[in-house]
C-alpha atoms as a PDB file:
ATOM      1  CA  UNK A   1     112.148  95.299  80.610  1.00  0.00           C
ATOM      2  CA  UNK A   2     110.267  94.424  83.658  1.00  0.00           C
ATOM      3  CA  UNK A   3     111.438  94.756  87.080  1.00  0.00           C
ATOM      4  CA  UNK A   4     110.484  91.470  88.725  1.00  0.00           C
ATOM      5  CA  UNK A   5     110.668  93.331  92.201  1.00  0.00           C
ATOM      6  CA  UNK A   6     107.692  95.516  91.184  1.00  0.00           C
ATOM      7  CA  UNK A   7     104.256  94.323  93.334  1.00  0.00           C
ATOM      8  CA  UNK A   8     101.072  95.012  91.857  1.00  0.00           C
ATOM      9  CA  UNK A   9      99.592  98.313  92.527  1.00  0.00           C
ATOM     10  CA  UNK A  10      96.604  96.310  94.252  1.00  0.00           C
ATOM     11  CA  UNK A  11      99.151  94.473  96.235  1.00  0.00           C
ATOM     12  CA  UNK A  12      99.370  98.482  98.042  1.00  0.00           C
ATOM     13  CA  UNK A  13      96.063  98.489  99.808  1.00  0.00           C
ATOM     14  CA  UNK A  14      94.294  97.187 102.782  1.00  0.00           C
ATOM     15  CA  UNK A  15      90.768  96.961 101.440  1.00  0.00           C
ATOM     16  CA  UNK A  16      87.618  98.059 104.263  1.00  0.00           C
ATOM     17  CA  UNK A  17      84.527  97.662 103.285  1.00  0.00           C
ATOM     18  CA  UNK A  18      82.099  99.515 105.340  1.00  0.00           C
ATOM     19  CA  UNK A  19      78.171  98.850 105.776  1.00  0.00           C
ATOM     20  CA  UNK A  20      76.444 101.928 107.604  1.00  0.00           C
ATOM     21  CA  UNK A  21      73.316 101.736 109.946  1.00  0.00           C
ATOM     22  CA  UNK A  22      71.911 104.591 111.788  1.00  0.00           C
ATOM     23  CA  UNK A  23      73.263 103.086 115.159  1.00  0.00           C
ATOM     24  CA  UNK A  24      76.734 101.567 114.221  1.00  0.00           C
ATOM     25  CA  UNK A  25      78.950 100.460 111.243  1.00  0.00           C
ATOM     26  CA  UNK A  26      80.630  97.476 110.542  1.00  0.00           C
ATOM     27  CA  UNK A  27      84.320  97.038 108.738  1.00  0.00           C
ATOM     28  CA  UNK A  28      85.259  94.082 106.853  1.00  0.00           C
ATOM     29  CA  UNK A  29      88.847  94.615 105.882  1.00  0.00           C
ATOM     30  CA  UNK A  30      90.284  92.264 103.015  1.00  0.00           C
ATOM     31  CA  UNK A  31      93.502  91.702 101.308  1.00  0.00           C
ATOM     32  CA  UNK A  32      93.877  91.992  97.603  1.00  0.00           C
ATOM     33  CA  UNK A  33      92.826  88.122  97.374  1.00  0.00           C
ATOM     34  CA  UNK A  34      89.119  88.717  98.669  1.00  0.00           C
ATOM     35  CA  UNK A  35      90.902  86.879 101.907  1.00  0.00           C
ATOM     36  CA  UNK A  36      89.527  88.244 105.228  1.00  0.00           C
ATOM     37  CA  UNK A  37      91.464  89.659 107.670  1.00  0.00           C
ATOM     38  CA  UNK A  38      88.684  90.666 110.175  1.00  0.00           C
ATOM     39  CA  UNK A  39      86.318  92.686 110.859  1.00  0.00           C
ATOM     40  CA  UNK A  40      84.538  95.562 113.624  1.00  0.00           C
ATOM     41  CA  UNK A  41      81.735  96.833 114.560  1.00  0.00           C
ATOM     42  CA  UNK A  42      81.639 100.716 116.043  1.00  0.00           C
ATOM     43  CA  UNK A  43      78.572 102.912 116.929  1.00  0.00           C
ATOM     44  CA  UNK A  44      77.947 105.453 114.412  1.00  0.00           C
ATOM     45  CA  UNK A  45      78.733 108.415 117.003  1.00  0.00           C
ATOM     46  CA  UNK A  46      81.970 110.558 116.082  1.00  0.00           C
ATOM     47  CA  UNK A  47      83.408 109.879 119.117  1.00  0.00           C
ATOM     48  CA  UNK A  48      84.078 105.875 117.893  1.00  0.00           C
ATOM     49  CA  UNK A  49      85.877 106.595 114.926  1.00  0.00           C
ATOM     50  CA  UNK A  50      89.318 107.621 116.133  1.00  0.00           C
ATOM     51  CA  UNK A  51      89.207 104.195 118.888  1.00  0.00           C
ATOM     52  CA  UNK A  52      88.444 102.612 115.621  1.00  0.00           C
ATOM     53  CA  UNK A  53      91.431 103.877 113.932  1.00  0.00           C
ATOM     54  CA  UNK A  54      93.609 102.300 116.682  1.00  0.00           C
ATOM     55  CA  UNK A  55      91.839  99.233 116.213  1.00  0.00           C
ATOM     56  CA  UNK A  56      92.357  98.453 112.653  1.00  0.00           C
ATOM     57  CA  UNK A  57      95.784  99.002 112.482  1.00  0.00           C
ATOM     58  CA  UNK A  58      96.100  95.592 113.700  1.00  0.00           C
ATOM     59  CA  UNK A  59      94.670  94.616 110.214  1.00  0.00           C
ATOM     60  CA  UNK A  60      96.544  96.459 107.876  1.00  0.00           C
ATOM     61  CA  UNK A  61      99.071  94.442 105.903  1.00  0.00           C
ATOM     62  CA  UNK A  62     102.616  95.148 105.946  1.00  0.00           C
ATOM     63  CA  UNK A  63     103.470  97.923 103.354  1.00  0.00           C
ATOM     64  CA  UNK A  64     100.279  98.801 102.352  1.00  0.00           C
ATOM     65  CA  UNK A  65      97.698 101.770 103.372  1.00  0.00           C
ATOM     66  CA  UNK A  66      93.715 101.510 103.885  1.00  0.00           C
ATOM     67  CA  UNK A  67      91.421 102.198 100.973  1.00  0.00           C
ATOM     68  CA  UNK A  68      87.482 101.809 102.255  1.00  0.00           C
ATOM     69  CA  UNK A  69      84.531 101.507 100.305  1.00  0.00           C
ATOM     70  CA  UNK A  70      81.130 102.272 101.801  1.00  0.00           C
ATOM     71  CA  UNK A  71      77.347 101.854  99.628  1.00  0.00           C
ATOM     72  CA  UNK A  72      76.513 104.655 101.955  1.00  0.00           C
ATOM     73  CA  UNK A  73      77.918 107.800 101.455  1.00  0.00           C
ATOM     74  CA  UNK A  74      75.421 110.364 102.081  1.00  0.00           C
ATOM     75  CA  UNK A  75      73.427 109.296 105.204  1.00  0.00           C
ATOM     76  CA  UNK A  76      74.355 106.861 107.724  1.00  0.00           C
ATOM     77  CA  UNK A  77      77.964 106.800 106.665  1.00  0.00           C
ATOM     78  CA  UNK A  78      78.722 110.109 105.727  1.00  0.00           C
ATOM     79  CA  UNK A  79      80.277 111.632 109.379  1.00  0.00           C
ATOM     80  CA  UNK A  80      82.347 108.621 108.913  1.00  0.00           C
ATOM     81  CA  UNK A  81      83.520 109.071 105.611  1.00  0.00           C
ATOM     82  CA  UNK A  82      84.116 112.558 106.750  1.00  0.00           C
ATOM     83  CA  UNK A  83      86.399 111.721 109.494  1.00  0.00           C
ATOM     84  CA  UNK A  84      87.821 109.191 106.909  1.00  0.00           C
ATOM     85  CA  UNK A  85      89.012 112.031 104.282  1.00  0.00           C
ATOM     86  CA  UNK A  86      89.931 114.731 107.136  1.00  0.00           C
ATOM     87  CA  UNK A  87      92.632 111.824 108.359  1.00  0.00           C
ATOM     88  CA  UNK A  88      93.851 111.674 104.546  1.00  0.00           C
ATOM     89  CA  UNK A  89      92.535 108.340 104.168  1.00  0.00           C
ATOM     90  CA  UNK A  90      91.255 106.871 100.024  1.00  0.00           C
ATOM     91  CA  UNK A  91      87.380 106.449 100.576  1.00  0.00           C
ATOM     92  CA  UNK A  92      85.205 105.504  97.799  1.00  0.00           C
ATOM     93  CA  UNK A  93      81.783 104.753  96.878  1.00  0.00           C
ATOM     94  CA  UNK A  94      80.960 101.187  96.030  1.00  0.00           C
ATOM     95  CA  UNK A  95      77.820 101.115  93.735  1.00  0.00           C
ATOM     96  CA  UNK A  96      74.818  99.737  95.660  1.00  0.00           C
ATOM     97  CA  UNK A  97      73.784  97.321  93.011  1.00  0.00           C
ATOM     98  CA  UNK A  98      77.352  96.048  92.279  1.00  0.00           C
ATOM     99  CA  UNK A  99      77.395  95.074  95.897  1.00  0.00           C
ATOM    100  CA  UNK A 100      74.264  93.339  95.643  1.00  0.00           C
ATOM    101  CA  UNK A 101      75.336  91.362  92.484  1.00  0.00           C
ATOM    102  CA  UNK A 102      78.643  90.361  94.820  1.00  0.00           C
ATOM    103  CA  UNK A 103      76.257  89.284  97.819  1.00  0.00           C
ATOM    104  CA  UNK A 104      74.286  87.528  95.523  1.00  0.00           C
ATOM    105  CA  UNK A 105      71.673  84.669  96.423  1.00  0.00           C
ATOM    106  CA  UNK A 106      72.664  84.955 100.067  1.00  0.00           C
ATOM    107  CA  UNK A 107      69.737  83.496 102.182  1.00  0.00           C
ATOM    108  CA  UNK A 108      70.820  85.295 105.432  1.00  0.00           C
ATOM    109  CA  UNK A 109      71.717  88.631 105.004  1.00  0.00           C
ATOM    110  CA  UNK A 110      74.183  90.033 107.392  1.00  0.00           C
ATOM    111  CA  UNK A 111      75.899  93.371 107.959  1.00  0.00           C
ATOM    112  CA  UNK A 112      79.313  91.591 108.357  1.00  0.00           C
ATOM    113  CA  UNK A 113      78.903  89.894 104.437  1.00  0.00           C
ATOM    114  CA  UNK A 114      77.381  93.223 103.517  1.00  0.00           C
ATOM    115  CA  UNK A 115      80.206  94.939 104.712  1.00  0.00           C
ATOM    116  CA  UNK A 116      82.980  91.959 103.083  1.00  0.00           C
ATOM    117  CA  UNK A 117      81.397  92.343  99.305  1.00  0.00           C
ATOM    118  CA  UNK A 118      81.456  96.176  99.619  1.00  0.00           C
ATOM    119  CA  UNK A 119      85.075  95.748 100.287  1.00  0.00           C
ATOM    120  CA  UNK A 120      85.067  92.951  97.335  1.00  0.00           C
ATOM    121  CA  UNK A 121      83.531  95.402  95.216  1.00  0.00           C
ATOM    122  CA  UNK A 122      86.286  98.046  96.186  1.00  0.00           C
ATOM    123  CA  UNK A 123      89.145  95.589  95.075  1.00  0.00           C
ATOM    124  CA  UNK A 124      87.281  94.378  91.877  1.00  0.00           C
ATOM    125  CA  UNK A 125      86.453  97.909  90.666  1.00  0.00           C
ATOM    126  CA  UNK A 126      89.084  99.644  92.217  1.00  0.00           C
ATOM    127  CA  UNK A 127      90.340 101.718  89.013  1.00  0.00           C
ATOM    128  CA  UNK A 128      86.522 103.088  88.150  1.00  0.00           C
END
């Protein structure tokens, strides 16, 4: 029998998409129905990431915990996604062409959509 107070599991999560640039990195942070929350933008210099910390709590949804997704996990973003993981935080790695496919025929490319269909990307494929 089903327990009609169970929430789905994706129901858990605050969803952060992150795009990475040599100079900062901006968060899009979603709920679990692709609705957006908000959104910073940090420099990329260690020293931002525990003020950004502070700052996104005011995002995260009641009962849930952060999961982020970043496309870039090995250069720009990766003293970030350290940090990240040290704190005990879920980071993942959202596939560079599956987050192209979400932006799709966007004329104006921004790091702020970049950063919302990485975070799409993290909800849709979540479980691979």
């Amino acid at each position: 029998m089903n327990n009609i107070n169970t929430i789905h599991p994706r129901m858990t999560r605050t969803y952060c998409g992150v795009d990475s640039h040599k100079d900062s990195h901006t968060i899009a942070f979603l709920n679990c129905f692709h609705e957006k929350l908000g959104e910073i933008t940090i420099g990329s210099a260690p020293s931002e990431f525990s003020k950004f910390i502070k700052r996104a709590k005011k995002y995260l949804q009641p009962n849930t915990t952060f999961a982020f997704a970043f496309e870039d996990v090995s250069a720009y973003g990766r003293a970030f996604v350290k940090y990240l993981v040290e704190k005990g935080y879920l980071v993942k790695h959202a596939d560079a062409s599956k987050v192209a496919t979400e932006r799709g025929q966007v004329l104006h490319k921004t790091d702020s959509y970049d950063a919302e269909c990485c975070a799409r990307v993290l909800i849709n494929q979540f479980d691979k």
